[in-house]
Structure formats: C-alpha cells, structure tokens
PDB file of N, CA and C in Angstrom:
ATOM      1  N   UNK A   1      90.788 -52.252  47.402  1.00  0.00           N
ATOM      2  CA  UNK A   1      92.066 -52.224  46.730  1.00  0.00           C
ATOM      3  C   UNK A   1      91.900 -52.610  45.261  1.00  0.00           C
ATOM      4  N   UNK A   2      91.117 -53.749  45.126  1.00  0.00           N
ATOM      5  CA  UNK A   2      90.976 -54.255  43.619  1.00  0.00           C
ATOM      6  C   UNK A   2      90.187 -52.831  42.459  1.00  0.00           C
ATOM      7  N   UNK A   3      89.370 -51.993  43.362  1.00  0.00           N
ATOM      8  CA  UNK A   3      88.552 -51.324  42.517  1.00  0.00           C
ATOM      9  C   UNK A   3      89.510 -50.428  42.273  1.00  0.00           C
ATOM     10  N   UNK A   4      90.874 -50.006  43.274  1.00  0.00           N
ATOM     11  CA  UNK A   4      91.458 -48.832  43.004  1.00  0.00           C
ATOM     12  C   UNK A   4      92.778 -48.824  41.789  1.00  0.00           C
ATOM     13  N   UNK A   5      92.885 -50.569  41.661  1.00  0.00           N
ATOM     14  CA  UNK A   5      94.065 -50.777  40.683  1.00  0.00           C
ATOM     15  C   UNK A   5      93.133 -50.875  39.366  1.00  0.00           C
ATOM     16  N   UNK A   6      91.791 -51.576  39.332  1.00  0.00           N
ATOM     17  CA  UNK A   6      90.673 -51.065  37.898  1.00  0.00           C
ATOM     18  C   UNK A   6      90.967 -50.025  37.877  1.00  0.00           C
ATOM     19  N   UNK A   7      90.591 -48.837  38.773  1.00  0.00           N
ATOM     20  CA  UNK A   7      90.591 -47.364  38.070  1.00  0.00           C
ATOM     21  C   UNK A   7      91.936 -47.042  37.444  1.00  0.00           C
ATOM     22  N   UNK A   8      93.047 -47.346  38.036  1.00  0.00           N
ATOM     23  CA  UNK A   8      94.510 -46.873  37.487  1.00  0.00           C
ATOM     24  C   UNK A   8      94.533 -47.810  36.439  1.00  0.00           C
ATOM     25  N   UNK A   9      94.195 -48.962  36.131  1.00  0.00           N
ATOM     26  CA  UNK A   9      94.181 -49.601  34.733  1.00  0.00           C
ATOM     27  C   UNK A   9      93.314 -49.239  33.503  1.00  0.00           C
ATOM     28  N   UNK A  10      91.938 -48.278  34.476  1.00  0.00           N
ATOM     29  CA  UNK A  10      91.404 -47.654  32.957  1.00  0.00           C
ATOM     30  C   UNK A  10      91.807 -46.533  32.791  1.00  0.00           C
ATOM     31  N   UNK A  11      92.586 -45.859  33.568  1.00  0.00           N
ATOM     32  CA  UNK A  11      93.483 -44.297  33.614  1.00  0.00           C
ATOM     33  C   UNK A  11      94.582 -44.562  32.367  1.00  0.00           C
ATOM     34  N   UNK A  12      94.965 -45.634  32.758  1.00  0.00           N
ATOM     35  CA  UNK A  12      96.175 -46.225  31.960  1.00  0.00           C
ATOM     36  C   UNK A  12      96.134 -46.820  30.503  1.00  0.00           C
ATOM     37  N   UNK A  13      94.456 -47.447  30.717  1.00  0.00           N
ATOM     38  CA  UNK A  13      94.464 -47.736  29.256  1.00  0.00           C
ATOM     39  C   UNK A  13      94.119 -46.550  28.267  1.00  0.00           C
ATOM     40  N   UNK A  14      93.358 -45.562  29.108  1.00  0.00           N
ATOM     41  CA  UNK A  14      92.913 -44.110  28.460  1.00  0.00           C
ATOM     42  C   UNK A  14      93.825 -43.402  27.721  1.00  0.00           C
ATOM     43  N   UNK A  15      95.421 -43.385  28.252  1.00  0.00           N
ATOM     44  CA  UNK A  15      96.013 -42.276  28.052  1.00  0.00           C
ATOM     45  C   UNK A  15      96.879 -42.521  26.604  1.00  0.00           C
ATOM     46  N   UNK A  16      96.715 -41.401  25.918  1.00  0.00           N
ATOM     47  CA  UNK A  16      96.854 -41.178  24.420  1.00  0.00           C
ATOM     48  C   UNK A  16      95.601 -41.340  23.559  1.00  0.00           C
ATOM     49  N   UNK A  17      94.572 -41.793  24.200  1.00  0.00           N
ATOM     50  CA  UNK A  17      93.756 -41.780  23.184  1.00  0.00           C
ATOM     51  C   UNK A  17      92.581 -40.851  23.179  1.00  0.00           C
ATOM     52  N   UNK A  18      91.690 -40.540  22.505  1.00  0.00           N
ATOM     53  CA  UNK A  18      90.506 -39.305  22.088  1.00  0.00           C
ATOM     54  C   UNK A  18      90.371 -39.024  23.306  1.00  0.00           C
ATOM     55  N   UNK A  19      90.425 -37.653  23.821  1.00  0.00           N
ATOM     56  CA  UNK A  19      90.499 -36.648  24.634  1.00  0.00           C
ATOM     57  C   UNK A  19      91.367 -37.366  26.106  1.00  0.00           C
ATOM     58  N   UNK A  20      92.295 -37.789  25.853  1.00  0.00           N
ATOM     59  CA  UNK A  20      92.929 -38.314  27.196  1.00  0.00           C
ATOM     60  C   UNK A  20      94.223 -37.478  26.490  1.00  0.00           C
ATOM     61  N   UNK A  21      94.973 -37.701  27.955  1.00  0.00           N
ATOM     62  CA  UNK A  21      96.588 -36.984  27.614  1.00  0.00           C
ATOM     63  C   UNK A  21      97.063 -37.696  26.871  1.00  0.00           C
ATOM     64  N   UNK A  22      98.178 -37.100  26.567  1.00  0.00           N
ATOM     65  CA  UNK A  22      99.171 -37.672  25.509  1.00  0.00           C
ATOM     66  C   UNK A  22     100.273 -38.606  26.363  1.00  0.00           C
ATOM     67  N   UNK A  23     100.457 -38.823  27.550  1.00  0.00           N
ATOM     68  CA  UNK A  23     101.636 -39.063  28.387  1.00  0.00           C
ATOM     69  C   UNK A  23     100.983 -39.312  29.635  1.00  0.00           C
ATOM     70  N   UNK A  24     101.787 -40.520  31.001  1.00  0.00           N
ATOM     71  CA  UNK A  24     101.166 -40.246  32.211  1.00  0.00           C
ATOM     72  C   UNK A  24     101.584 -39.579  33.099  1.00  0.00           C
ATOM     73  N   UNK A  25     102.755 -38.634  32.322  1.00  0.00           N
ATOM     74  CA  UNK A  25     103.186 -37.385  32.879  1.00  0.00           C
ATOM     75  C   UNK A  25     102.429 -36.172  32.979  1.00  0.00           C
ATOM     76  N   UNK A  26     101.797 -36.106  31.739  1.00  0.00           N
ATOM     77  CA  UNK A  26     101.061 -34.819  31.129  1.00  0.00           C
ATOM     78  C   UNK A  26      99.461 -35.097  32.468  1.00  0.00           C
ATOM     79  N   UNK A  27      99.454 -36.528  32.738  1.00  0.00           N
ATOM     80  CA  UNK A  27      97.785 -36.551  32.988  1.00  0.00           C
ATOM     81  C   UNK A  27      98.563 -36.454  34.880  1.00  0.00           C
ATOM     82  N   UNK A  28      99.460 -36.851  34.912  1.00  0.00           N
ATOM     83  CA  UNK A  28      99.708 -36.795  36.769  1.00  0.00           C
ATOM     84  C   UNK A  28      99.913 -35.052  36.991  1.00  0.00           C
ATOM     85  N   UNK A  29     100.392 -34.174  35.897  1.00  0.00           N
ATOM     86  CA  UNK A  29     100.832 -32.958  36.166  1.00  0.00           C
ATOM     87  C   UNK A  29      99.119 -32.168  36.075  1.00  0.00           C
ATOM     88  N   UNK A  30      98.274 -32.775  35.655  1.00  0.00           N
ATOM     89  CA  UNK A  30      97.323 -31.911  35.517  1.00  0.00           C
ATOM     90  C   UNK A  30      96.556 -32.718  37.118  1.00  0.00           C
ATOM     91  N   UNK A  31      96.214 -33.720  37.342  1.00  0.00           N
ATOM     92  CA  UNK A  31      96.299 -34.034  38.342  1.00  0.00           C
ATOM     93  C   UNK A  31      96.686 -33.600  39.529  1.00  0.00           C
ATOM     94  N   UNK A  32      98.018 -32.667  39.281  1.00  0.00           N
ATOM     95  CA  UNK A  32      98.234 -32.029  40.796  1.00  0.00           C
ATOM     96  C   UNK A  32      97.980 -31.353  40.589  1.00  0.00           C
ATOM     97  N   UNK A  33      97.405 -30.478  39.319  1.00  0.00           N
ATOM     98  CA  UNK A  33      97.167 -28.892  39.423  1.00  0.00           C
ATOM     99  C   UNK A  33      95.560 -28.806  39.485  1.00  0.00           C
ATOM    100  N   UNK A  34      94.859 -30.055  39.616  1.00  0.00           N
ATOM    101  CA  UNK A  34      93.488 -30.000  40.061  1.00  0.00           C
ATOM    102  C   UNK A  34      93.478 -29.864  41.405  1.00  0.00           C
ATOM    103  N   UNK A  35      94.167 -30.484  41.938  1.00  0.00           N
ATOM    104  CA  UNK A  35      94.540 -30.927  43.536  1.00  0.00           C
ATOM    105  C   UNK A  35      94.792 -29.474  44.713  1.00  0.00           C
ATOM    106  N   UNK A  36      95.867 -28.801  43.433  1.00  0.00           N
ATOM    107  CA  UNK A  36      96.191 -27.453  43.870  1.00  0.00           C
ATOM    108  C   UNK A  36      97.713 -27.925  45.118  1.00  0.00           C
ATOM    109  N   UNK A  37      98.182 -28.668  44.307  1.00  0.00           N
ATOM    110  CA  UNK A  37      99.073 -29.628  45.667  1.00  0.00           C
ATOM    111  C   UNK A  37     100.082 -29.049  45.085  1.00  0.00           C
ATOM    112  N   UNK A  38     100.752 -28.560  43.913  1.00  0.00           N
ATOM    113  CA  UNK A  38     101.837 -28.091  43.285  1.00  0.00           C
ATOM    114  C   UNK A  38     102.730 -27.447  43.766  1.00  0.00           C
ATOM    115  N   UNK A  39     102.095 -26.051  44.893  1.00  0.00           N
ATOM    116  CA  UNK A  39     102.624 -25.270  45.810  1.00  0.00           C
ATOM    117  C   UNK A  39     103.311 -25.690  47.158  1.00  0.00           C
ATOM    118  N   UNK A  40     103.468 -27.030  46.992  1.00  0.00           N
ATOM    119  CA  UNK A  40     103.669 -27.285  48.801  1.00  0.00           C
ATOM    120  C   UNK A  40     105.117 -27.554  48.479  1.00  0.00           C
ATOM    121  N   UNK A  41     106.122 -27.363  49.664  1.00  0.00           N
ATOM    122  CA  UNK A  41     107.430 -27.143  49.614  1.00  0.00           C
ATOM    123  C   UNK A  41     108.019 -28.152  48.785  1.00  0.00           C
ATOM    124  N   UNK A  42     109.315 -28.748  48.320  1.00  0.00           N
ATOM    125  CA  UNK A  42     109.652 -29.430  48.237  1.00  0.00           C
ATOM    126  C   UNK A  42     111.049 -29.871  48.951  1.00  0.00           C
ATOM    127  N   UNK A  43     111.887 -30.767  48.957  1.00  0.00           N
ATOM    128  CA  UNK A  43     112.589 -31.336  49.623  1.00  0.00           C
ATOM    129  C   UNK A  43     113.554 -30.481  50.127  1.00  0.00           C
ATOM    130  N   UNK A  44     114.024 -30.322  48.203  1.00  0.00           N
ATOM    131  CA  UNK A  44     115.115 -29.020  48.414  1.00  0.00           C
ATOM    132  C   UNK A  44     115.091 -27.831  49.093  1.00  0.00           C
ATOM    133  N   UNK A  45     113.829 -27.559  48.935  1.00  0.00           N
ATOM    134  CA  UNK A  45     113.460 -26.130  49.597  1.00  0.00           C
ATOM    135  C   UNK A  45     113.867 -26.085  51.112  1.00  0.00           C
ATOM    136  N   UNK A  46     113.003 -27.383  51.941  1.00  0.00           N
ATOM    137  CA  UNK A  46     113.207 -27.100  53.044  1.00  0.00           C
ATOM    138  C   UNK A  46     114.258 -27.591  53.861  1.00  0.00           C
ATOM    139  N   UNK A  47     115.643 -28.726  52.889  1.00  0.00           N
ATOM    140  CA  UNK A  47     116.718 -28.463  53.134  1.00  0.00           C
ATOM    141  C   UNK A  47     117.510 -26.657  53.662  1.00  0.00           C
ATOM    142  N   UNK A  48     117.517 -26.106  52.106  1.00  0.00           N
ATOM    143  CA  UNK A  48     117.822 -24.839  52.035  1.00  0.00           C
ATOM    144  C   UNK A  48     117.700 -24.230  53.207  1.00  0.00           C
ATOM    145  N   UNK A  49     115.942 -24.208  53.581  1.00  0.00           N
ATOM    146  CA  UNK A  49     115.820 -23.419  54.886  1.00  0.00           C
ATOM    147  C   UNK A  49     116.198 -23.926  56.269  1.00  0.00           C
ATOM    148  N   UNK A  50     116.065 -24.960  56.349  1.00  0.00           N
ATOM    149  CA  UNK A  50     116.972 -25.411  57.514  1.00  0.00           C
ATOM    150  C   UNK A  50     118.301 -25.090  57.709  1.00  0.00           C
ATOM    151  N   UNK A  51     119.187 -24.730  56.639  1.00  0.00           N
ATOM    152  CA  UNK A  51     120.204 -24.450  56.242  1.00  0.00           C
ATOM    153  C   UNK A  51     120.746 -22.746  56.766  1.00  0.00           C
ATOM    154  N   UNK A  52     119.749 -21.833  56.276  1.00  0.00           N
ATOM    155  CA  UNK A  52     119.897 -20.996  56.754  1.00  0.00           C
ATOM    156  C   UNK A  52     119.030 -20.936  58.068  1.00  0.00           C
ATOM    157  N   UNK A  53     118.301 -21.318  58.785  1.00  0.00           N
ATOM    158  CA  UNK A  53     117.763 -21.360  60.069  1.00  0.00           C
ATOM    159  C   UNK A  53     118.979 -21.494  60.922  1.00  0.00           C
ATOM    160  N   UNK A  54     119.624 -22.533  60.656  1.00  0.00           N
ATOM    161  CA  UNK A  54     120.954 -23.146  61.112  1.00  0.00           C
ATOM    162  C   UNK A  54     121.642 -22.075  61.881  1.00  0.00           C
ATOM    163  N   UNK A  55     122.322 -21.061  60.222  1.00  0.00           N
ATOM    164  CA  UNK A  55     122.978 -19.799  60.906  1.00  0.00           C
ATOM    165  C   UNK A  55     122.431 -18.936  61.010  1.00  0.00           C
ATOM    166  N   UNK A  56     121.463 -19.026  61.196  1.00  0.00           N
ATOM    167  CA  UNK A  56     120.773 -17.841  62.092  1.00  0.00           C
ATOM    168  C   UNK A  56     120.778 -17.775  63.595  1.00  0.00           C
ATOM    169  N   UNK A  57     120.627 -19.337  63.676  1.00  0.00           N
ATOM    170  CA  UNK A  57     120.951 -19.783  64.666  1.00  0.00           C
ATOM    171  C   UNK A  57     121.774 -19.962  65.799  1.00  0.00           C
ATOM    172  N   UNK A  58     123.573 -20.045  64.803  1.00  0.00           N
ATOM    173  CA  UNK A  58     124.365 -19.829  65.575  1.00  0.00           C
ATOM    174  C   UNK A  58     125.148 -18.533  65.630  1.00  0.00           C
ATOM    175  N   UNK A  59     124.514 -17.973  64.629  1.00  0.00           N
ATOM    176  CA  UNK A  59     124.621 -16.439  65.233  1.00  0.00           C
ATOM    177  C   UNK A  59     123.575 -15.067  65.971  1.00  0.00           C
ATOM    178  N   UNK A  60     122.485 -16.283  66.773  1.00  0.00           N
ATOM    179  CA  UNK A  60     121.643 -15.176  67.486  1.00  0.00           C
ATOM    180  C   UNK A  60     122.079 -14.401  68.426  1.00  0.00           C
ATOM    181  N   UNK A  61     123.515 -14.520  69.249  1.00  0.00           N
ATOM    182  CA  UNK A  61     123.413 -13.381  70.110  1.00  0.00           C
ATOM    183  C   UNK A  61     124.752 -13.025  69.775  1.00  0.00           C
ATOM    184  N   UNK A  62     124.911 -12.405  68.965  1.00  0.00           N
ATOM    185  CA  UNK A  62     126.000 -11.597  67.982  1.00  0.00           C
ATOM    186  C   UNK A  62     125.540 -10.247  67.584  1.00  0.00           C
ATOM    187  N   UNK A  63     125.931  -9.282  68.385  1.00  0.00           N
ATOM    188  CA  UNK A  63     125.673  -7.844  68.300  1.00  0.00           C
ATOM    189  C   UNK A  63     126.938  -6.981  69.456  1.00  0.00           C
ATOM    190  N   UNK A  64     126.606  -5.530  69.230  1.00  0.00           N
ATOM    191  CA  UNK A  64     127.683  -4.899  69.579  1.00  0.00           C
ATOM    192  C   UNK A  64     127.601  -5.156  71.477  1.00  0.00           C
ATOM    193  N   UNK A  65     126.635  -5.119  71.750  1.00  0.00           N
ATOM    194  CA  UNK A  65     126.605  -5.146  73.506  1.00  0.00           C
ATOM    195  C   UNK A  65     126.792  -6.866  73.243  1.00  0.00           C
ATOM    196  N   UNK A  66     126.628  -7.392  73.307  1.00  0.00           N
ATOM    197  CA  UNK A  66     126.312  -9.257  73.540  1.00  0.00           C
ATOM    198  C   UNK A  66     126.957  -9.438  74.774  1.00  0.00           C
ATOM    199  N   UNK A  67     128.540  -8.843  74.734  1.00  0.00           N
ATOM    200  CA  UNK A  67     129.490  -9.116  75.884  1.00  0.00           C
ATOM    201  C   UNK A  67     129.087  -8.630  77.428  1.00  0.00           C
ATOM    202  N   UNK A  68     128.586  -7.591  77.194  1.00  0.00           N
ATOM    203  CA  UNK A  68     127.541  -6.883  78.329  1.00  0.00           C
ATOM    204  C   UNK A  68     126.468  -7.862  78.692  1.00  0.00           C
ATOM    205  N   UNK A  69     125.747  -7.983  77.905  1.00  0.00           N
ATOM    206  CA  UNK A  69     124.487  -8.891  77.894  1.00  0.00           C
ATOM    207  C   UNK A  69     124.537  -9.729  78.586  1.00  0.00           C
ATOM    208  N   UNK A  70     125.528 -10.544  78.394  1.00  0.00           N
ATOM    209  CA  UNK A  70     125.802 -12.048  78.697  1.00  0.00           C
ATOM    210  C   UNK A  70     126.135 -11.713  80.009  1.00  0.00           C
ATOM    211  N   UNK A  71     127.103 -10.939  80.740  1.00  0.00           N
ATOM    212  CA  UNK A  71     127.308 -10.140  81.991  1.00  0.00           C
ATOM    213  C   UNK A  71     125.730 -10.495  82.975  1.00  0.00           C
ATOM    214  N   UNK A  72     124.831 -10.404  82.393  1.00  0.00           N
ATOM    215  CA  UNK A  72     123.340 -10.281  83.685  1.00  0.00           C
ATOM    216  C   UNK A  72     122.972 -11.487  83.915  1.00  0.00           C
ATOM    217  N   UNK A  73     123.142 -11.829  85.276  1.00  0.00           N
ATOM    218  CA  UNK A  73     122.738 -13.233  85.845  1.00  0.00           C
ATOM    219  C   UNK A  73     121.960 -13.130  85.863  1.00  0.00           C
ATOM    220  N   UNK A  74     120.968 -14.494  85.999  1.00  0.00           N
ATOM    221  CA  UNK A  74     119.667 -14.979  85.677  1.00  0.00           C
ATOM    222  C   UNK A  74     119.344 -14.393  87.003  1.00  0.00           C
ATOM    223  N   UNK A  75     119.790 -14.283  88.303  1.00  0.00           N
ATOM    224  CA  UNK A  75     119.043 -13.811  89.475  1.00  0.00           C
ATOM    225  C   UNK A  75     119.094 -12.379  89.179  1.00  0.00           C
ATOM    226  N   UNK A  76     120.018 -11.617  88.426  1.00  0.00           N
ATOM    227  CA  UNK A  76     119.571 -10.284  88.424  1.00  0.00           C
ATOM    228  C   UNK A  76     118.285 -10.103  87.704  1.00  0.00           C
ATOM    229  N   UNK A  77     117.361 -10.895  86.684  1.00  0.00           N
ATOM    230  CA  UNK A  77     116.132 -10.191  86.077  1.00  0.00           C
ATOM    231  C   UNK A  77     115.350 -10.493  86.888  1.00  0.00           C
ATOM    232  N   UNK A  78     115.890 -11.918  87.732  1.00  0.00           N
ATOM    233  CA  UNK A  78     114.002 -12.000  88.794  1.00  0.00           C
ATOM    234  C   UNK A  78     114.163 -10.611  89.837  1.00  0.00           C
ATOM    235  N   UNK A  79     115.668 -10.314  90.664  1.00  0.00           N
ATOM    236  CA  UNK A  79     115.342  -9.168  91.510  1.00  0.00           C
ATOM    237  C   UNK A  79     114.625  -7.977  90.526  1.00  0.00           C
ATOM    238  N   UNK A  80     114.954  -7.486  88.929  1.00  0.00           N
ATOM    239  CA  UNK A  80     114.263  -6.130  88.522  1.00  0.00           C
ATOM    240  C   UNK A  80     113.223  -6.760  88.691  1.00  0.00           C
ATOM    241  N   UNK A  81     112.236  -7.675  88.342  1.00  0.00           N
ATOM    242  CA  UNK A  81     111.122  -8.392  87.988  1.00  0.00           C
ATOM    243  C   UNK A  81     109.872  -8.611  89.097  1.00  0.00           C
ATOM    244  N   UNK A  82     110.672  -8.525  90.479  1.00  0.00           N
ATOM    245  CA  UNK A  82     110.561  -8.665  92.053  1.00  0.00           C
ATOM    246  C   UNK A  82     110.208  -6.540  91.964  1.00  0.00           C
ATOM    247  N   UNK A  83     111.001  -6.221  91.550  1.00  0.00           N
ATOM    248  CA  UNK A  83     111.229  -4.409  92.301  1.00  0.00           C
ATOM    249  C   UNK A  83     110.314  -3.707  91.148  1.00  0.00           C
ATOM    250  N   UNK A  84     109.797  -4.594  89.994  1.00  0.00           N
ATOM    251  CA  UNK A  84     109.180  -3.959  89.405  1.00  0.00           C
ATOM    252  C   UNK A  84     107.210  -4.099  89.545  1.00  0.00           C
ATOM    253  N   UNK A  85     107.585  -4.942  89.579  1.00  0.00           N
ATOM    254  CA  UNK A  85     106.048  -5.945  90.823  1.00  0.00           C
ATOM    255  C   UNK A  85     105.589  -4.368  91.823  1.00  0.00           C
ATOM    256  N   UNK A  86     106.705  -4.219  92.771  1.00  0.00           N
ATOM    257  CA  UNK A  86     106.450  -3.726  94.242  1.00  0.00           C
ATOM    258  C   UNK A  86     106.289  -1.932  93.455  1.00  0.00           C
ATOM    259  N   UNK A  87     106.603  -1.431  92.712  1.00  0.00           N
ATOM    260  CA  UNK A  87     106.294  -0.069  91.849  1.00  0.00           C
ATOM    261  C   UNK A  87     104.857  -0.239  92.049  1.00  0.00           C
ATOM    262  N   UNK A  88     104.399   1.287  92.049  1.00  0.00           N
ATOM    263  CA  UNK A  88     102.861   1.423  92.408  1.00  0.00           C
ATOM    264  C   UNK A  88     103.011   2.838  90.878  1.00  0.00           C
ATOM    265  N   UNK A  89     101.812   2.600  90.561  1.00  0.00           N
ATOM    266  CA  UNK A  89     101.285   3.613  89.383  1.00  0.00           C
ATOM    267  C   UNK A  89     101.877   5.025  89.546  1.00  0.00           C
ATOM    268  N   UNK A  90     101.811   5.305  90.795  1.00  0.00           N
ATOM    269  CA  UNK A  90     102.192   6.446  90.753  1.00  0.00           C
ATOM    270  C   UNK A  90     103.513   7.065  90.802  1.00  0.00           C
ATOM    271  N   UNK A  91     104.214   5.917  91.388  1.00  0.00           N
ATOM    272  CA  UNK A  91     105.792   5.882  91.072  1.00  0.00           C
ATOM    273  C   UNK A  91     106.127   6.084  89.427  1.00  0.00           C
ATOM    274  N   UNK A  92     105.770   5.242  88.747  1.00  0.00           N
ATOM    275  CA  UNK A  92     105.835   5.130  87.391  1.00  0.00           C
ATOM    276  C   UNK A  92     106.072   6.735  86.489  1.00  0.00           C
ATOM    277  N   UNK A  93     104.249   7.269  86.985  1.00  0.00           N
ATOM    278  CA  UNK A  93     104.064   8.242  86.663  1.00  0.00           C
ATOM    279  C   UNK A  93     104.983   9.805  86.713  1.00  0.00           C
TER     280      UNK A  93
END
C-alpha cells in the first residue's frame, strides 16, 4: 500500500512539469486510453437500455394472432410433440 501511494505522489508531483501533463485530468484521460477502458458502457447507457429492454418486454406477445396464440394449452404442444415423435420418415415424406 505504502509503495502504491509513493507512486501516486510522484505521478502527482510530476504533473505540469517537463514532459508530464499539464493537468491530472489530461494524465488520467490518457491513462484510460492506454488501458483501452474508454469503450466500456457507462451508467447512462445501460440505464437507457434497460429502459428500452423494459418495453420490449412488456410488449412481447403483441401481434395480430396473440389472441389465438394464447388460445393453445400447454397440454396441447406436448400431445403435437407426443404425435410428432410417433411420425416415421416416410410419413413426412
């Protein structure tokens, strides 16, 4: 810990002078762009998308059949699912 607050104290005493940044803004922004960390989402962003995930969400089964749709009991796909099993290749064919 002690060696890591030396280094940020000679980071700190560096900055503005012969070839150091001008600011410890200028030296943290180049810092992330060594890092390559610049690109990763930020807060807002993935507010936003949660946001629209949301209604996407509560409008996934919103289409012209839906009302039909919703009509097929869960035991009607295991019987197709059952009768489609017992089909032989050549039925198909």
């Amino acid at each position: 810990m002690n060696a890591s607050i030396a280094k940020l104290e000679g980071i700190l005493a560096g900055i503005g002078g012969d070839n150091e940044k001008a600011t410890v803004v200028a030296y943290v922004t180049d810092a992330i762009a060594a890092l390559k960390i610049g690109d990763y989402a930020k807060a807002a962003d993935l507010t936003a998308l949660a946001t629209r995930v949301e209604a996407v969400e509560q409008n996934a089964h919103t289409h012209a059949n839906a009302e039909e749709l919703d009509k097929i009991a869960v035991g009607d796909k295991a019987k197709w699912d059952a009768a489609v099993e017992q089909l032989t290749w050549t039925e198909l064919v």
